[in-house]
N, C-alpha and C. Protein backbone atom coordinates (compact mmCIF):
# COMPACT_ATOMS: atom_id res chain seq x y z
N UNK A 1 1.15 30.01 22.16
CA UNK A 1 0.81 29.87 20.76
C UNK A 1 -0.71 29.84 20.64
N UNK A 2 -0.90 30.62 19.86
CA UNK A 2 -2.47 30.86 19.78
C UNK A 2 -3.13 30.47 17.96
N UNK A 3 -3.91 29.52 18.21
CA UNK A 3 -4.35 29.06 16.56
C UNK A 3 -5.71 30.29 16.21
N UNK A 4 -5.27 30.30 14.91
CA UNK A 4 -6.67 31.13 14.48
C UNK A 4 -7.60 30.34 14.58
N UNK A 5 -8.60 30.58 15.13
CA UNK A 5 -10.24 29.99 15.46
C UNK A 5 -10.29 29.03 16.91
N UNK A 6 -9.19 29.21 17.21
CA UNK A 6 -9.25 28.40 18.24
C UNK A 6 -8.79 26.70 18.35
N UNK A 7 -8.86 26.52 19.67
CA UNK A 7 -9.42 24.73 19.54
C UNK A 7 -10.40 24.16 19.47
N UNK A 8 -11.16 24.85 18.69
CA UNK A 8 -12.45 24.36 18.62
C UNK A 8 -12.05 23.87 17.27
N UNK A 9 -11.81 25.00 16.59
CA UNK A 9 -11.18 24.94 15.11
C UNK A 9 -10.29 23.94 14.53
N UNK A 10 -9.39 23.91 15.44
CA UNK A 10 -8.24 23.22 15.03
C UNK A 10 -9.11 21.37 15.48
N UNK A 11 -9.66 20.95 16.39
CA UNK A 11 -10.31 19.93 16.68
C UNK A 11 -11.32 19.66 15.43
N UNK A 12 -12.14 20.88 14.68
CA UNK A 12 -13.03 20.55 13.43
C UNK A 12 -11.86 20.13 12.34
N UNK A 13 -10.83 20.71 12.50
CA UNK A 13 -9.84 20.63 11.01
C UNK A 13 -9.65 19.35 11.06
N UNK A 14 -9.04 18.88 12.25
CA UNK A 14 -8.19 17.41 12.79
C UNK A 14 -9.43 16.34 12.32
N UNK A 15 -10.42 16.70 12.63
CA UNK A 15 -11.81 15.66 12.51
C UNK A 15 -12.32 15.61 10.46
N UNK A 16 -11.86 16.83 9.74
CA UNK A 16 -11.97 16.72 8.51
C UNK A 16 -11.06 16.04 8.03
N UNK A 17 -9.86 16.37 8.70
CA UNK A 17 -8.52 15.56 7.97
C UNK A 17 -8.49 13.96 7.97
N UNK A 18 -9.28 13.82 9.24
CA UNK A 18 -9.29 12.09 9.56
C UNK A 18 -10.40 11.42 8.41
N UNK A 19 -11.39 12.16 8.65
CA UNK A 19 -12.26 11.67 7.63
C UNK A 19 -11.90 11.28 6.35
N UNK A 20 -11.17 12.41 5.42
CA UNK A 20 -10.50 12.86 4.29
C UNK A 20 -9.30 11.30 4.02
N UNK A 21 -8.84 10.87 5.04
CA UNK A 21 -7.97 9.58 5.33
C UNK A 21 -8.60 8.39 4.84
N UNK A 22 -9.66 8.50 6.11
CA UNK A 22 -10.44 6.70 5.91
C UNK A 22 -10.79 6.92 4.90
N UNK A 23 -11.65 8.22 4.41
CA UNK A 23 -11.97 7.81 2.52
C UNK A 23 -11.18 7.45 1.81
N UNK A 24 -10.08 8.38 1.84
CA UNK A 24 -9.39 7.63 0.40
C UNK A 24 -8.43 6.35 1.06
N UNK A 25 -8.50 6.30 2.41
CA UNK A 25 -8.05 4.43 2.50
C UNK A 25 -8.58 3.59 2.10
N UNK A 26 -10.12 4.03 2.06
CA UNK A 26 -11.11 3.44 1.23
C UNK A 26 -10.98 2.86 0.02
N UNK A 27 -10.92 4.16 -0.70
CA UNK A 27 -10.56 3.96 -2.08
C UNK A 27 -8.79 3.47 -2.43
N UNK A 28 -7.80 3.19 -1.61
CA UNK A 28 -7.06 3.11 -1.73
C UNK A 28 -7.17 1.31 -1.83
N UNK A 29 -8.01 0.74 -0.69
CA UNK A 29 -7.78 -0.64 -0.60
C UNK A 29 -8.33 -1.14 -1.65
N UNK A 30 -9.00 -0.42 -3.13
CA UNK A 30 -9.66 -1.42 -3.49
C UNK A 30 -8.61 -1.35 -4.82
N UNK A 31 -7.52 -0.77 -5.20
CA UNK A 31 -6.75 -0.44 -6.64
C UNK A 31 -5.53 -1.42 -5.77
N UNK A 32 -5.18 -1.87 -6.91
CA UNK A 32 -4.05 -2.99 -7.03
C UNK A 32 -2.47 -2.27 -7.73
N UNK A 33 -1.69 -3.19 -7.17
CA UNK A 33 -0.33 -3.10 -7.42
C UNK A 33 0.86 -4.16 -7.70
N UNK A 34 1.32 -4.42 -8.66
CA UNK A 34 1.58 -5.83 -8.90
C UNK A 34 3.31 -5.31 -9.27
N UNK A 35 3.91 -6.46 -8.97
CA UNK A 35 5.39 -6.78 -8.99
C UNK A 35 5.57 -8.29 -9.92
N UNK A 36 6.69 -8.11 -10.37
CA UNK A 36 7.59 -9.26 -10.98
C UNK A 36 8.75 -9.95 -10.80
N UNK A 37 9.49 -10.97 -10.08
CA UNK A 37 10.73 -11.59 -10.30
C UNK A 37 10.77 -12.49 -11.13
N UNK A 38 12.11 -12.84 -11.62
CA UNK A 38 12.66 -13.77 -12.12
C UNK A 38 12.07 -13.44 -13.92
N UNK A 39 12.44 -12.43 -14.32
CA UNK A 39 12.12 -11.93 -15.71
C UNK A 39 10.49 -11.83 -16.39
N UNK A 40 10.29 -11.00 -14.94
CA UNK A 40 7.97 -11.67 -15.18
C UNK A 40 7.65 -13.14 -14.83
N UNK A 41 8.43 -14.05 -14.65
CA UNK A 41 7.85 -15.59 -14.29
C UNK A 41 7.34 -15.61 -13.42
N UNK A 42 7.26 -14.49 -12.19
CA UNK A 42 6.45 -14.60 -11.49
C UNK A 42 5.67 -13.22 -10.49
N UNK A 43 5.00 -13.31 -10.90
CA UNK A 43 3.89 -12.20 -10.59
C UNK A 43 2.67 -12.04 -9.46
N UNK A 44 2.98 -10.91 -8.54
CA UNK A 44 1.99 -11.06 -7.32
C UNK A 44 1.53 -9.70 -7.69
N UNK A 45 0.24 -9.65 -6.80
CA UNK A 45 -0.33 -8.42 -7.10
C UNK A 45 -0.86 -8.24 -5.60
N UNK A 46 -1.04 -7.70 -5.46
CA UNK A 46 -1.46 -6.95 -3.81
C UNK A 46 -2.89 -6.15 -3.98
N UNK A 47 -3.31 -5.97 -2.56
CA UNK A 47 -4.51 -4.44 -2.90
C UNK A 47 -3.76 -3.43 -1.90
N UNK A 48 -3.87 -2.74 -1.67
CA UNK A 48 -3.89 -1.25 -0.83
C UNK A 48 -4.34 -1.14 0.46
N UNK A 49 -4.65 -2.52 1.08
CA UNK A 49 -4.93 -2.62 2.36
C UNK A 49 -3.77 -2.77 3.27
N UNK A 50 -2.36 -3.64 3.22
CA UNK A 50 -2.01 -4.14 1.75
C UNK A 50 -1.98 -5.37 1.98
N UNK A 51 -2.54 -6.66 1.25
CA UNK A 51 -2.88 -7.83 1.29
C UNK A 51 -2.52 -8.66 -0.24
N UNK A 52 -2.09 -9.52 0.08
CA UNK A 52 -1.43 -10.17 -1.26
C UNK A 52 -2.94 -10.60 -2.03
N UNK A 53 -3.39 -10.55 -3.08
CA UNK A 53 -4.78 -10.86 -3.77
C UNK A 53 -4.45 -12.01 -4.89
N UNK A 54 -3.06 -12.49 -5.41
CA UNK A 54 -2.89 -12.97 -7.00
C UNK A 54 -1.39 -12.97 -6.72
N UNK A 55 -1.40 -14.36 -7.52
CA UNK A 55 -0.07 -15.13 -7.32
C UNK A 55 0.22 -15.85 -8.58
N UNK A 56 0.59 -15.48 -9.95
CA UNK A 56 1.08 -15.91 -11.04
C UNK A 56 2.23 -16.30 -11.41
N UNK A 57 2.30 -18.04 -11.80
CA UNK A 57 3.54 -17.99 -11.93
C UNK A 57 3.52 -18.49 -13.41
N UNK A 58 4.42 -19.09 -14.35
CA UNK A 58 4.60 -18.84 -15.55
C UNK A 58 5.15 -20.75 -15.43
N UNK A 59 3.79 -21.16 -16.09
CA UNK A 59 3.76 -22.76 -16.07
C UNK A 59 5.67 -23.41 -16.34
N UNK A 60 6.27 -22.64 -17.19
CA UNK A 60 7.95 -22.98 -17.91
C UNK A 60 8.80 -22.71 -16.60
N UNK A 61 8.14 -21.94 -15.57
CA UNK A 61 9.02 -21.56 -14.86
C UNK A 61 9.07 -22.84 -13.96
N UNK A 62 8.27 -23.60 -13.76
CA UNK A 62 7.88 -24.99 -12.88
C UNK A 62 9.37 -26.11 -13.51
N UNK A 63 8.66 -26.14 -14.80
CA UNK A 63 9.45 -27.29 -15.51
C UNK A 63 11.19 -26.98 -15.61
N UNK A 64 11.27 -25.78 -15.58
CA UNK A 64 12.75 -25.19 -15.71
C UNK A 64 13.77 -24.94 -14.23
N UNK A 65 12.91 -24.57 -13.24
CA UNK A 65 13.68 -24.53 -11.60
C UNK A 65 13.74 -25.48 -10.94
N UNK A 66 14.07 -25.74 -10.03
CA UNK A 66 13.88 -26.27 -8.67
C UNK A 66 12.84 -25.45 -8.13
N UNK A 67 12.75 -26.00 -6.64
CA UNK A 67 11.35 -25.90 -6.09
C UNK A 67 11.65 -24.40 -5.11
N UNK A 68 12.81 -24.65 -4.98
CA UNK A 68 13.24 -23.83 -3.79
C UNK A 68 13.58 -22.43 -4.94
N UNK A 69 13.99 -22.30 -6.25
CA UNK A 69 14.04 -21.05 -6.52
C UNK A 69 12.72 -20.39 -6.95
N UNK A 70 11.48 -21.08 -7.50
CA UNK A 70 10.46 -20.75 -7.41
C UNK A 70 9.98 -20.02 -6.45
N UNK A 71 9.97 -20.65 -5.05
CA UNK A 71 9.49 -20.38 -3.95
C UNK A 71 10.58 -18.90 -3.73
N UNK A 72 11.52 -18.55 -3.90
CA UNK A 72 12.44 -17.48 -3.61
C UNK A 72 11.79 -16.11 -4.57
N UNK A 73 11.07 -16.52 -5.91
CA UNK A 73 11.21 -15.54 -6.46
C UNK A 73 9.31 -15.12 -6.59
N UNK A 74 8.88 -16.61 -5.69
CA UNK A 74 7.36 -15.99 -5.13
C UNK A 74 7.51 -14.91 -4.08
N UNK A 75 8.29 -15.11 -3.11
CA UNK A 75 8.83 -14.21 -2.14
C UNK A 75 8.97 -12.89 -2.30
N UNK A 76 10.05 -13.32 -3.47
CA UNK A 76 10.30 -11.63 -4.04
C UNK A 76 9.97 -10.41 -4.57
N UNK A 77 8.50 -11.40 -5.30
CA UNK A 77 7.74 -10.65 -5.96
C UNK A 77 6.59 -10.31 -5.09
N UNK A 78 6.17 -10.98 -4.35
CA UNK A 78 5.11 -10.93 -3.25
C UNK A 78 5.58 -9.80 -2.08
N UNK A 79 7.24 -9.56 -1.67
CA UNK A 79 7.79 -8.45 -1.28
C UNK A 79 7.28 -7.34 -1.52
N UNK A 80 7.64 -6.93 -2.95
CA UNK A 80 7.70 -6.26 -4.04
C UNK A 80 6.56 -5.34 -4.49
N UNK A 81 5.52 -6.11 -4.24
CA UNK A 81 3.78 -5.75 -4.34
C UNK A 81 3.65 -5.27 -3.37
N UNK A 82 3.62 -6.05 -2.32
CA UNK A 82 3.06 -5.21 -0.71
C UNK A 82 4.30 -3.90 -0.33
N UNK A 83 5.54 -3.64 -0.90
CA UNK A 83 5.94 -2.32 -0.76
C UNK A 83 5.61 -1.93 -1.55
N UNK A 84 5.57 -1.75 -3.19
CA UNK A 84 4.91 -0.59 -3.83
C UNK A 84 3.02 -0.34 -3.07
N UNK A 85 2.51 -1.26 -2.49
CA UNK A 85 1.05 -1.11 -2.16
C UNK A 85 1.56 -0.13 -0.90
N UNK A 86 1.98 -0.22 -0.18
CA UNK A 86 2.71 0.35 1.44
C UNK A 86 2.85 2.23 1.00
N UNK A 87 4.04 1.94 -0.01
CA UNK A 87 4.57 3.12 -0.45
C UNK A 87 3.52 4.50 -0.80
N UNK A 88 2.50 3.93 -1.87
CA UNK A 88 1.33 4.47 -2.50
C UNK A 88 0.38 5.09 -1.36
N UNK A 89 0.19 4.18 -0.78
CA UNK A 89 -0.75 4.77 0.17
C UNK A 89 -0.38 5.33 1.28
N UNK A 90 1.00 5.40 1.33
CA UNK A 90 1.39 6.38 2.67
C UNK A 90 1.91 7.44 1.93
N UNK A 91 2.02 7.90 0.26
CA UNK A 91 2.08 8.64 -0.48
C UNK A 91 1.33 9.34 -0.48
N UNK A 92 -0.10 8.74 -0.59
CA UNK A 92 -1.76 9.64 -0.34
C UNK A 92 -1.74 9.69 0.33
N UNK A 93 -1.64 9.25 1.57
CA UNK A 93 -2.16 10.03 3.02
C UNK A 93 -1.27 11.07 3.09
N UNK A 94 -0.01 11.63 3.21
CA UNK A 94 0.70 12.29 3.32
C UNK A 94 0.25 13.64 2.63
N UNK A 95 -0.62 13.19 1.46
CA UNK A 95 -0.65 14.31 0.36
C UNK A 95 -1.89 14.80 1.36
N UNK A 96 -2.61 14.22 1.72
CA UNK A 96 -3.83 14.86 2.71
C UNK A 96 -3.69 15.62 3.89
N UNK A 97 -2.60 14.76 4.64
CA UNK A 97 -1.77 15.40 5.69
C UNK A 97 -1.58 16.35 5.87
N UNK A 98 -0.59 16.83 4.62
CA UNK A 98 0.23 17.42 4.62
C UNK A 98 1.85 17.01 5.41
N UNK A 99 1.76 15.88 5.28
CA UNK A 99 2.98 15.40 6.11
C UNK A 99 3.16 15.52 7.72
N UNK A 100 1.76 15.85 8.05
CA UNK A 100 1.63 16.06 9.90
C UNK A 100 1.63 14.80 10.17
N UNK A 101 2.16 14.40 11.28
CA UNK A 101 1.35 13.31 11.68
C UNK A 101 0.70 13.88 13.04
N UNK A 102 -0.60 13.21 12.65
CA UNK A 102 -1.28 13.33 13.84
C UNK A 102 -1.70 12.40 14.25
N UNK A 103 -2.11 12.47 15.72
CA UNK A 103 -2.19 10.95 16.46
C UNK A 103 -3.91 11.08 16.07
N UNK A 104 -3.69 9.57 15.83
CA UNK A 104 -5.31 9.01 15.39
C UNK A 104 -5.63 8.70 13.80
N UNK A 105 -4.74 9.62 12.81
CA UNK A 105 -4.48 10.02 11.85
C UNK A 105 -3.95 8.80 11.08
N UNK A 106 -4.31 8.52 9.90
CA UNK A 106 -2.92 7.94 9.36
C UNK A 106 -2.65 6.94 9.06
């Protein structure tokens, strides 16, 4: 199998594509993504690194649960954020890709 331009070529492409990555991982870690359980009472938001950033909960929701369903539906929503943050950005890289994976890449 022979690439047009060579491996020289294909080594410059691989080295644009990586670049083309860390940038927009770049720009990926700094836009947010936020989730809700328990009817919006409780709200996490994530960044794109993906790292939980914001943890809202809804003061009625304190006075109205127990401790332990609070804590279930911090969970859930804190889930919730870091996969839509996960999803997104392995959405963009892919779109850069092209769906290759390449080692080093990604």
């Amino acid at each position: 199998m022979s690439f047009r331009g060579g491996m020289g070529e294909l080594m410059r492409q691989a080295g644009r594509i990586q670049r083309k990555v860390e940038q927009r991982r770049e720009e990926l870690n700094a836009e947010t993504f936020e989730a809700s359980a328990g009817n919006d009472k409780v709200t996490a938001i994530a960044n794109g690194i993906p790292e939980l950033t914001e943890i809202k909960i809804d003061p009625e929701l304190l006075q109205q649960e127990d401790m332990e369903m609070v804590q279930d539906l911090v969970v859930a929503a804190a889930n919730a954020a870091l996969s839509k943050a996960r999803e997104h950005v392995d959405a963009e890289i892919e779109k850069i890709t092209g769906g290759l994976s390449i080692p080093g890449v990604g």
